[in-house]
N, C-alpha and C. Protein backbone atom coordinates (compact mmCIF):
# COMPACT_ATOMS: atom_id res chain seq x y z
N UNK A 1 -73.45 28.76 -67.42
CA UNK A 1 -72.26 28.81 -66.58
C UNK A 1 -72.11 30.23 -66.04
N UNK A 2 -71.84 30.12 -64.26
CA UNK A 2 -71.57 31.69 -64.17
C UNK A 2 -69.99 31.55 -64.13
N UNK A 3 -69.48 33.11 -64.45
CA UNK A 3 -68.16 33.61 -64.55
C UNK A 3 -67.85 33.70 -62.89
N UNK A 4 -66.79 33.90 -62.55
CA UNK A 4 -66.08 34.23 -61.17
C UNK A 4 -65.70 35.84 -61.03
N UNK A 5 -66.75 36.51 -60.05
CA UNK A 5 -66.37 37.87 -59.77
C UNK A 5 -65.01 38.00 -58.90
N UNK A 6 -63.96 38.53 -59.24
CA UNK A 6 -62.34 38.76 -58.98
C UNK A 6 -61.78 39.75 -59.67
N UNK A 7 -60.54 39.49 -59.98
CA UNK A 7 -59.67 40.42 -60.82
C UNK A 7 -59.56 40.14 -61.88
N UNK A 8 -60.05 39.14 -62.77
CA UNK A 8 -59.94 39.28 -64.27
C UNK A 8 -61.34 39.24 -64.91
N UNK A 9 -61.01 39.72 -65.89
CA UNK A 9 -62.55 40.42 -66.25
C UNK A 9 -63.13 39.61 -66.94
N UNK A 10 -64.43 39.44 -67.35
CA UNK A 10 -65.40 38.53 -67.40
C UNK A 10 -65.22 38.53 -69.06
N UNK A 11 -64.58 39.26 -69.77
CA UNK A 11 -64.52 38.95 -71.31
C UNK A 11 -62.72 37.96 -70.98
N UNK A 12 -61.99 38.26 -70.03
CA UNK A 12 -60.60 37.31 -70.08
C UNK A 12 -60.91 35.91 -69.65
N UNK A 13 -62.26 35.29 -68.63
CA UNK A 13 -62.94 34.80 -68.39
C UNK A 13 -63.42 33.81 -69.47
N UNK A 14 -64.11 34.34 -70.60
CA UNK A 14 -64.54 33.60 -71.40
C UNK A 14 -63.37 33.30 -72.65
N UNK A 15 -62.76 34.39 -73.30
CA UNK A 15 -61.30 34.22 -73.81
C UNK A 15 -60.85 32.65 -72.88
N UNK A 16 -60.61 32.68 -72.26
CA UNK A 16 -60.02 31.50 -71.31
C UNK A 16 -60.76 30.38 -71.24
N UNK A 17 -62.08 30.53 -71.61
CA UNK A 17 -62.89 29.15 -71.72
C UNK A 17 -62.60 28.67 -73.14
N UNK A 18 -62.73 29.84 -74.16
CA UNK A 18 -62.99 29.18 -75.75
C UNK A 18 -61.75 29.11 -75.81
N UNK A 19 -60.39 29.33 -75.16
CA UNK A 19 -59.48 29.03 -75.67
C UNK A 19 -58.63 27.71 -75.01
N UNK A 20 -59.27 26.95 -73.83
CA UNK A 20 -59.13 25.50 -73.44
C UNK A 20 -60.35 24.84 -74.28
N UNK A 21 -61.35 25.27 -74.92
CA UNK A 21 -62.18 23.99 -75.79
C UNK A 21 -61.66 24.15 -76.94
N UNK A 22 -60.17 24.71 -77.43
CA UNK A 22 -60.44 24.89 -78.21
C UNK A 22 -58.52 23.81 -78.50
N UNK A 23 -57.79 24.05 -77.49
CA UNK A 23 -56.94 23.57 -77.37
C UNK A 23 -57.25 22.61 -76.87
N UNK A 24 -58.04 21.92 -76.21
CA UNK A 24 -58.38 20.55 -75.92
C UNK A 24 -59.20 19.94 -76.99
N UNK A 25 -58.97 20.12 -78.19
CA UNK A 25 -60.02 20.32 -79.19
C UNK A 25 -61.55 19.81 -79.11
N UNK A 26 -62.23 19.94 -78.31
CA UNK A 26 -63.85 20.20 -77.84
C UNK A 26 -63.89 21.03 -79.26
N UNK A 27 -63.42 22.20 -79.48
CA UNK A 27 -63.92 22.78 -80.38
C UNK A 27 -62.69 22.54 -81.78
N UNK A 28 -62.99 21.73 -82.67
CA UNK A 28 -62.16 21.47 -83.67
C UNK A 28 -61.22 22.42 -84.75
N UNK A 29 -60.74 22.56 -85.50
CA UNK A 29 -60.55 23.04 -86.58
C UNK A 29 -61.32 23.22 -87.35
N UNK A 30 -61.81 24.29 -87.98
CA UNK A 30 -63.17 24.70 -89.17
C UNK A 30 -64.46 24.69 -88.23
N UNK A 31 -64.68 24.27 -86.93
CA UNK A 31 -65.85 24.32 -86.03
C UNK A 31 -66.37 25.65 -86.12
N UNK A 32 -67.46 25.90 -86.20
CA UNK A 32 -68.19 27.10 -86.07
C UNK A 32 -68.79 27.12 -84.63
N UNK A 33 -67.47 28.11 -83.83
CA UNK A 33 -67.94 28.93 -82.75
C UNK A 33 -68.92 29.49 -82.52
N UNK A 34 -69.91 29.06 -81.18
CA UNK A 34 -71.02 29.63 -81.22
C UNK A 34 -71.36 30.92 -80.89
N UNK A 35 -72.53 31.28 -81.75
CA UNK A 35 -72.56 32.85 -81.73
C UNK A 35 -72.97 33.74 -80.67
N UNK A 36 -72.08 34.98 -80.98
CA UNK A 36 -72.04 35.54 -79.75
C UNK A 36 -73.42 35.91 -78.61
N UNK A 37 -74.55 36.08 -79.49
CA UNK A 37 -75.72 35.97 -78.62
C UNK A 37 -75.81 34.91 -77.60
N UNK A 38 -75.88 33.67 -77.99
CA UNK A 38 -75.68 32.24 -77.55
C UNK A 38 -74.23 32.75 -76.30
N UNK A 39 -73.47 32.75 -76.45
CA UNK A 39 -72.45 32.94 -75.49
C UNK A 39 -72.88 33.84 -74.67
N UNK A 40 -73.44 35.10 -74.95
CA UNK A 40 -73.96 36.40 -73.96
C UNK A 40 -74.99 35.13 -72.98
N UNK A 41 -75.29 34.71 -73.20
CA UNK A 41 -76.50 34.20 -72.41
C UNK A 41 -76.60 33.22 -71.64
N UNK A 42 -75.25 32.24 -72.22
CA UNK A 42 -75.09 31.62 -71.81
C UNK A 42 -73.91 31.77 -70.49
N UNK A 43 -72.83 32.60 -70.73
CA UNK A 43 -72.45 33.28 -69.66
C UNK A 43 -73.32 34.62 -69.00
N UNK A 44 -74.57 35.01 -69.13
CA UNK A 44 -75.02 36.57 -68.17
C UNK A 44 -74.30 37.34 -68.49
N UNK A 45 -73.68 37.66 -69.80
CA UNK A 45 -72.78 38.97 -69.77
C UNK A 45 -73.41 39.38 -71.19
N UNK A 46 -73.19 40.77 -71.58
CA UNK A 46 -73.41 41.54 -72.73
C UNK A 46 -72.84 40.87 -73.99
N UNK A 47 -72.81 40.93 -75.08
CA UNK A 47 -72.72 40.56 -76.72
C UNK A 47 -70.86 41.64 -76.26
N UNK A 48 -70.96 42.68 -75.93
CA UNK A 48 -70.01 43.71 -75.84
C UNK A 48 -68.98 42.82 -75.18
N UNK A 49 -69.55 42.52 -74.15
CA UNK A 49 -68.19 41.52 -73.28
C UNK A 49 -68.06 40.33 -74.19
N UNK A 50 -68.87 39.67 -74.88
CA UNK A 50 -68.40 38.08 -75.94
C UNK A 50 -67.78 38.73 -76.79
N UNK A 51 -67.91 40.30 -77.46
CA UNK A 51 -67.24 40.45 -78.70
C UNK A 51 -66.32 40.99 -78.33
N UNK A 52 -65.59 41.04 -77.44
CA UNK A 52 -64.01 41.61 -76.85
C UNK A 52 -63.10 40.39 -76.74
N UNK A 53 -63.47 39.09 -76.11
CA UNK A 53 -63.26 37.92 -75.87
C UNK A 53 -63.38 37.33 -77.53
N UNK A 54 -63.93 37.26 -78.08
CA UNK A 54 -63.74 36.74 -79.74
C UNK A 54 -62.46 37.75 -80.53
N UNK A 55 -62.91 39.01 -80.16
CA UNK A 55 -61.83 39.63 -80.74
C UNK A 55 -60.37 39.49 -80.06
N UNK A 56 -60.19 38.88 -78.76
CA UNK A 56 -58.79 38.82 -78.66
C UNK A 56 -58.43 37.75 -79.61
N UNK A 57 -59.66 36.16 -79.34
CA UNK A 57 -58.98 35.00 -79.85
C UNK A 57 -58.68 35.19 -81.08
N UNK A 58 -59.28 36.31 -81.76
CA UNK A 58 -59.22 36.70 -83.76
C UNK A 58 -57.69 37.20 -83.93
N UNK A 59 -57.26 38.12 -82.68
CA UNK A 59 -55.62 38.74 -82.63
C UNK A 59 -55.09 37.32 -82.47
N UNK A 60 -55.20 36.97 -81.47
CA UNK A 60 -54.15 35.88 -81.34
C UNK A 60 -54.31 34.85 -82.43
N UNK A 61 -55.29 34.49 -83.13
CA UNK A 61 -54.76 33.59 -84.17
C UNK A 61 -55.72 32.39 -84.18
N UNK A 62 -56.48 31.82 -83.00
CA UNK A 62 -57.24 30.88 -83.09
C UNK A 62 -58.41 30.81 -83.20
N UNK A 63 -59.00 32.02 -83.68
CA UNK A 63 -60.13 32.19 -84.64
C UNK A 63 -60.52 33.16 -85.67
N UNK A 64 -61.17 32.95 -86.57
CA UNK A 64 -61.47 34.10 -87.42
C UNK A 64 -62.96 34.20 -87.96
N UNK A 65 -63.60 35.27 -88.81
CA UNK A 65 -64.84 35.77 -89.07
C UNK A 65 -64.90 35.67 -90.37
N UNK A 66 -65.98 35.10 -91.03
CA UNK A 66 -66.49 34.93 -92.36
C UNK A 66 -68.07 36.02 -92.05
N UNK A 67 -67.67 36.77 -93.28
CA UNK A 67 -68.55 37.95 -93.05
C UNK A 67 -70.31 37.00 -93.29
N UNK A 68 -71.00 37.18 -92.80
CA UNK A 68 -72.31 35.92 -92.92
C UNK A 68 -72.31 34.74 -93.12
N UNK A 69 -71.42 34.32 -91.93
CA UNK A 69 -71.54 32.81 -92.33
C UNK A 69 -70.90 32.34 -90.73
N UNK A 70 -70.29 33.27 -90.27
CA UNK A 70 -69.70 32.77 -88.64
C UNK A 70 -68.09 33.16 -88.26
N UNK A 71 -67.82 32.68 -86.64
CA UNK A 71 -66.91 33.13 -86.54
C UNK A 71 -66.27 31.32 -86.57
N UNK A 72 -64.70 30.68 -86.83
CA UNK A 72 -64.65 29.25 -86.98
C UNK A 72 -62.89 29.24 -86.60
N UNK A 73 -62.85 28.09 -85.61
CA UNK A 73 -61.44 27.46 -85.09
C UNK A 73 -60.52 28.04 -86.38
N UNK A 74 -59.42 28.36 -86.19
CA UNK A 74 -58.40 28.52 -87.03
C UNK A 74 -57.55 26.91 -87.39
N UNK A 75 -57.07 26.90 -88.34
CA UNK A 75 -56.37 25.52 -88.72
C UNK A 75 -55.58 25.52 -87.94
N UNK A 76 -53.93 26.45 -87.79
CA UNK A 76 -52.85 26.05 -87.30
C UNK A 76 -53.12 26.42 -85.78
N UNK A 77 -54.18 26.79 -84.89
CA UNK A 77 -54.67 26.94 -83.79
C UNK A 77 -53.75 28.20 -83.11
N UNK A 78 -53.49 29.19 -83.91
CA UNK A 78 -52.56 30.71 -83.57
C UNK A 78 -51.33 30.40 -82.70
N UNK A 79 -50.95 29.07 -82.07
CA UNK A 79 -49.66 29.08 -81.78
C UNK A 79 -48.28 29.18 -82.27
N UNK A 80 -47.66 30.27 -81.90
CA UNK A 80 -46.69 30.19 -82.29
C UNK A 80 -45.28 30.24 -81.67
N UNK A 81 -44.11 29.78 -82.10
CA UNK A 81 -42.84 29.35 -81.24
C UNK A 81 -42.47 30.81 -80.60
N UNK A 82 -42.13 31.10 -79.72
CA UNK A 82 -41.87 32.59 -79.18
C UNK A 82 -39.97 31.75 -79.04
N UNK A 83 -39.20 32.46 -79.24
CA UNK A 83 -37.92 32.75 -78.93
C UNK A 83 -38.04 32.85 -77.44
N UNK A 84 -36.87 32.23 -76.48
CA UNK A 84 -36.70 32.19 -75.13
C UNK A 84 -36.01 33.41 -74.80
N UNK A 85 -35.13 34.00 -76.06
CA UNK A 85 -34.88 35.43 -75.22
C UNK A 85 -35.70 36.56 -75.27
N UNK A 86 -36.76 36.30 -75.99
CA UNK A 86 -38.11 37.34 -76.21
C UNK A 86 -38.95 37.10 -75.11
N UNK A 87 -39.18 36.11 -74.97
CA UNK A 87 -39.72 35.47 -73.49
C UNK A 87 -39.70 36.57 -72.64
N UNK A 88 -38.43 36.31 -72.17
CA UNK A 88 -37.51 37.04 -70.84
C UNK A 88 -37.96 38.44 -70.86
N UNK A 89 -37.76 38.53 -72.11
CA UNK A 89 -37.71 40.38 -72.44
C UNK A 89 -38.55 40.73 -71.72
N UNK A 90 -39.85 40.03 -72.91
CA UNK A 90 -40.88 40.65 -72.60
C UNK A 90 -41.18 40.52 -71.13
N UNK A 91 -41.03 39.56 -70.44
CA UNK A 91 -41.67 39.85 -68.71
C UNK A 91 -40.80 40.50 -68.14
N UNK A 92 -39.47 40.93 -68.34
CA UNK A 92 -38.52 41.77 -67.39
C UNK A 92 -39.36 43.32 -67.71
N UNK A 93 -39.59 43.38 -68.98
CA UNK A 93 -39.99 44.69 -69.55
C UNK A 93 -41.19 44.80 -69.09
N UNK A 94 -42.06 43.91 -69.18
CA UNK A 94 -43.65 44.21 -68.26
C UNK A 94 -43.47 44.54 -66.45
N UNK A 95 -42.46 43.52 -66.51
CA UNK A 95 -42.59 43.99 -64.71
C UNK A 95 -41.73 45.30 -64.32
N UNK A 96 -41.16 46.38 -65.54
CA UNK A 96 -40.50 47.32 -65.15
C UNK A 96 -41.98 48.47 -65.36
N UNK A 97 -42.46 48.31 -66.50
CA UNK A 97 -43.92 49.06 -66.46
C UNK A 97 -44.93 49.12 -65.77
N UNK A 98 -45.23 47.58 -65.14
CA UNK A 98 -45.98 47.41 -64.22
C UNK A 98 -46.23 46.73 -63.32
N UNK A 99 -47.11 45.96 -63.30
CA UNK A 99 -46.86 44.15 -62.26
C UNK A 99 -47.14 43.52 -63.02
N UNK A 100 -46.83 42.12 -62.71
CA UNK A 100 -47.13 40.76 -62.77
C UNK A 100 -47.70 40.08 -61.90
N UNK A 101 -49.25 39.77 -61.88
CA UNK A 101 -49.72 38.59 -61.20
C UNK A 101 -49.96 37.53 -61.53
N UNK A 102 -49.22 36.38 -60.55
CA UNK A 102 -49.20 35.19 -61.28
C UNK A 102 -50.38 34.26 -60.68
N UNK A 103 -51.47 34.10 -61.98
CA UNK A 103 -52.93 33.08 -61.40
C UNK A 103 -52.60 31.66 -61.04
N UNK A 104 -52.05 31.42 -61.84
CA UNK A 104 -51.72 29.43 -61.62
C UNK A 104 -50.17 29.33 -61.82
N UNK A 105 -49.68 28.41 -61.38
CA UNK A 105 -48.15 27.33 -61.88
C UNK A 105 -48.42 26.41 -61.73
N UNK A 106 -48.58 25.80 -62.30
CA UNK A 106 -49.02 23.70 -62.46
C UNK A 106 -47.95 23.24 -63.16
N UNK A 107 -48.00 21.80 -63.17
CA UNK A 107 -47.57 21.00 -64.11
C UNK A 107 -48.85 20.34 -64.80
N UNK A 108 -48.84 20.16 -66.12
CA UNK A 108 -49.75 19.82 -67.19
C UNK A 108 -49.54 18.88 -68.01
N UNK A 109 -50.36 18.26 -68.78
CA UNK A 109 -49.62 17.43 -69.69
C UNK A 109 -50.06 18.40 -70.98
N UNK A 110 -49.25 18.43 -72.06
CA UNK A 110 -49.17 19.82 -72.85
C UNK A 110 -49.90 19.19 -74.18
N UNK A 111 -50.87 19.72 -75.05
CA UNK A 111 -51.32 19.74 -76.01
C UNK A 111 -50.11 19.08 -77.07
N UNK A 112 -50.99 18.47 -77.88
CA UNK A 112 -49.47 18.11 -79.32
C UNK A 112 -48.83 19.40 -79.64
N UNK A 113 -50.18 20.06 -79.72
CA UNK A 113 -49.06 21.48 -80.43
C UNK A 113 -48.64 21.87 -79.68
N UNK A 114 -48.42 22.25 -77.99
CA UNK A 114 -47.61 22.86 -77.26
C UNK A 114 -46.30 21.51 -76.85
N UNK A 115 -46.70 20.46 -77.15
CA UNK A 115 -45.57 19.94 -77.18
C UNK A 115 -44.61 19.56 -78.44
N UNK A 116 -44.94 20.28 -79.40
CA UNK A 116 -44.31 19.93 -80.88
C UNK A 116 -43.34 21.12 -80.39
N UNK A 117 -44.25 22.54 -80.18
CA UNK A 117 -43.17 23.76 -79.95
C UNK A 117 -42.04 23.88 -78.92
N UNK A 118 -43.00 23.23 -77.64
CA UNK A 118 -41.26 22.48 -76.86
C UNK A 118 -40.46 21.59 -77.14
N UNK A 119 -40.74 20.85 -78.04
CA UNK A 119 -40.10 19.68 -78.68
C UNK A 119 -40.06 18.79 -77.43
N UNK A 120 -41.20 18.70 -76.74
CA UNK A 120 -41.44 17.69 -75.69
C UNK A 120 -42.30 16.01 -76.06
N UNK A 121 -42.26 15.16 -75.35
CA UNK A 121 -43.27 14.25 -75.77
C UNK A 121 -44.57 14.51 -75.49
N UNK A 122 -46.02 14.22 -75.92
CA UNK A 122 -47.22 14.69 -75.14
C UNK A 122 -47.50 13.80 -74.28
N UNK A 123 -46.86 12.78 -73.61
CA UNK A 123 -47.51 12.55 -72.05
C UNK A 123 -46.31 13.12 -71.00
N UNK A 124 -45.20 13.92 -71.67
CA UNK A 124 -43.83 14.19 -70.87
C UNK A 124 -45.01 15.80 -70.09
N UNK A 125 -45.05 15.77 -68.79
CA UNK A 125 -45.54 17.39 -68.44
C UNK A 125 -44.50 18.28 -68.04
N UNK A 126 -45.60 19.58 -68.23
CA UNK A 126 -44.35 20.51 -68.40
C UNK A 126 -45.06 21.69 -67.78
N UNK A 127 -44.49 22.64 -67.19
CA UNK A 127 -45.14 23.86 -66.44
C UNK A 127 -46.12 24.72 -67.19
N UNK A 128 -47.08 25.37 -66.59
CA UNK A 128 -47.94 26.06 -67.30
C UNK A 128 -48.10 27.06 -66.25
N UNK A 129 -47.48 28.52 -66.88
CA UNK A 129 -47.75 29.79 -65.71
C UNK A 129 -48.73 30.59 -66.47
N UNK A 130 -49.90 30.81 -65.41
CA UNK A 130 -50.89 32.02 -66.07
C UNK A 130 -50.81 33.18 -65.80
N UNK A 131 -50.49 33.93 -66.42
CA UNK A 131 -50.22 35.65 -65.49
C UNK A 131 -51.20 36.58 -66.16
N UNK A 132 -51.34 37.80 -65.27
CA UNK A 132 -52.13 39.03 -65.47
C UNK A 132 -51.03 40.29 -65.43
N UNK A 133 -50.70 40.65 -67.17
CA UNK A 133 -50.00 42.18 -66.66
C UNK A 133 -50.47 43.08 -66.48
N UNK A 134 -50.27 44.32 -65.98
CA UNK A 134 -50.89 45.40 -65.44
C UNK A 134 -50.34 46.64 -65.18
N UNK A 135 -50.80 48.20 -65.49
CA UNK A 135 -50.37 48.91 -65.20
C UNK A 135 -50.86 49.92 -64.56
N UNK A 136 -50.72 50.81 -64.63
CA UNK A 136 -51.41 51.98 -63.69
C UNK A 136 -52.94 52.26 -64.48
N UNK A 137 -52.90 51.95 -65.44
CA UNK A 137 -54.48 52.11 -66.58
C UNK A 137 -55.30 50.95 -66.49
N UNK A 138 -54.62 49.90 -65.27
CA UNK A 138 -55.30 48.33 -65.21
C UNK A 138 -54.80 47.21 -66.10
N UNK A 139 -55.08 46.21 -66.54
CA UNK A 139 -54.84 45.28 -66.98
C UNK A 139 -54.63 45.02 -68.48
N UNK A 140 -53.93 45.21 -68.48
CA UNK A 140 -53.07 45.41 -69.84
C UNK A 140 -53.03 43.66 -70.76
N UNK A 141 -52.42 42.81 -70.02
CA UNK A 141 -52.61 41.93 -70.83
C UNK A 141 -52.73 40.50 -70.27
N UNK A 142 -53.43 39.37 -70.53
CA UNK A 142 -53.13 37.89 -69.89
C UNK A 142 -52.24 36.88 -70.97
N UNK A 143 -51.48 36.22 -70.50
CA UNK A 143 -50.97 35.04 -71.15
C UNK A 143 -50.92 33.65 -70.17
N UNK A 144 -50.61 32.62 -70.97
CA UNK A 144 -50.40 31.29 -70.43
C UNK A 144 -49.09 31.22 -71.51
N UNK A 145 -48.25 30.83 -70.35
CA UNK A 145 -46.50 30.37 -70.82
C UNK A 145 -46.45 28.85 -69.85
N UNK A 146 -45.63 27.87 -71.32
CA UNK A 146 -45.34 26.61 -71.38
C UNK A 146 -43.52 27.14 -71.07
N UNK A 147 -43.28 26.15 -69.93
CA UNK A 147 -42.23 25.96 -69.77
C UNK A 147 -41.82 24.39 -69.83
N UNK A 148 -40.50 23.91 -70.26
CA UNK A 148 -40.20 22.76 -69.93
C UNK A 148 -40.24 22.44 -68.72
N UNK A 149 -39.63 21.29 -67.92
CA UNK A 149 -40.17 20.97 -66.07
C UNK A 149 -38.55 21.62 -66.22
N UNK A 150 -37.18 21.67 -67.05
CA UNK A 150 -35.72 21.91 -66.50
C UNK A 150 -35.77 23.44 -66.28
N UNK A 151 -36.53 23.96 -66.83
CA UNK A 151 -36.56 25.88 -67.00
C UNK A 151 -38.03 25.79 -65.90
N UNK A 152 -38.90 25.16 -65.93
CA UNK A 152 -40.13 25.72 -65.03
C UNK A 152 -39.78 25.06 -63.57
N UNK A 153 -38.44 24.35 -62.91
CA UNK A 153 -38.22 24.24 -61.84
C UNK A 153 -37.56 25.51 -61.07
């Protein structure tokens, strides 16, 4: 698979692939993620760019490293409920530091677990905004935020 030359970088690129096979569960719970050589090659990019992209999904929660033995899906899949006034914060507070570019706004039909945390049904859809924050040092951070359709209208 090739990556898309643009504005997000080719390790947020793959971050963004293993983290829809992974929420679409393609890649299960206890699955052993394939190794980063295998990924370098399979995307044309360096081990350096797969191990930046593994190491975000290890921060965020939906994967982790067994020292000789692999890197493997996390159980509770690193989601967690964010507070709606932390929400806010945080993007009023990013867009006073820097910008906000927004990649997608769709409507989706939301994962169980993103619909357990909205307390939505999973065929009820619900907004999905992808953004890129950024500051004068470049790109600081990406997220995907689930909105209900009454708050994402």
């Amino acid at each position: 698979m090739i990556l898309e030359d643009g504005p997000m970088p080719f390790y947020f690129q793959i971050k963004n692939i293993l983290r829809a096979r992974i929420l679409s569960n393609e890649l299960k719970a206890g699955d052993l993620v394939p190794p980063e050589i295998d990924l370098s090659q399979e995307y044309h990019v360096s081990r350096g760019t797969v191990r930046q992209a593994l190491l975000e999904l290890i921060n965020e929660g939906l994967i982790y490293r067994i020292r000789g033995k692999g890197t493997f899906v996390s159980e509770d899949l690193g989601l967690r409920e964010l507070r709606f006034k932390g929400t806010i914060e945080n993007l009023i507070t990013s867009a006073l530091e820097g910008k906000i570019k927004i990649l997608e706004y769709k409507e989706v039909i939301p994962t169980p677990h993103v619909a357990k945390i909205l307390r939505t049904r999973t065929k009820q859809t619900v907004f999905q905004l992808e953004v890129i924050f950024s500051s004068s040092k470049g790109t600081t951070r990406y997220s995907i935020l689930y909105l209900p359709l009454h708050l994402g209208k």
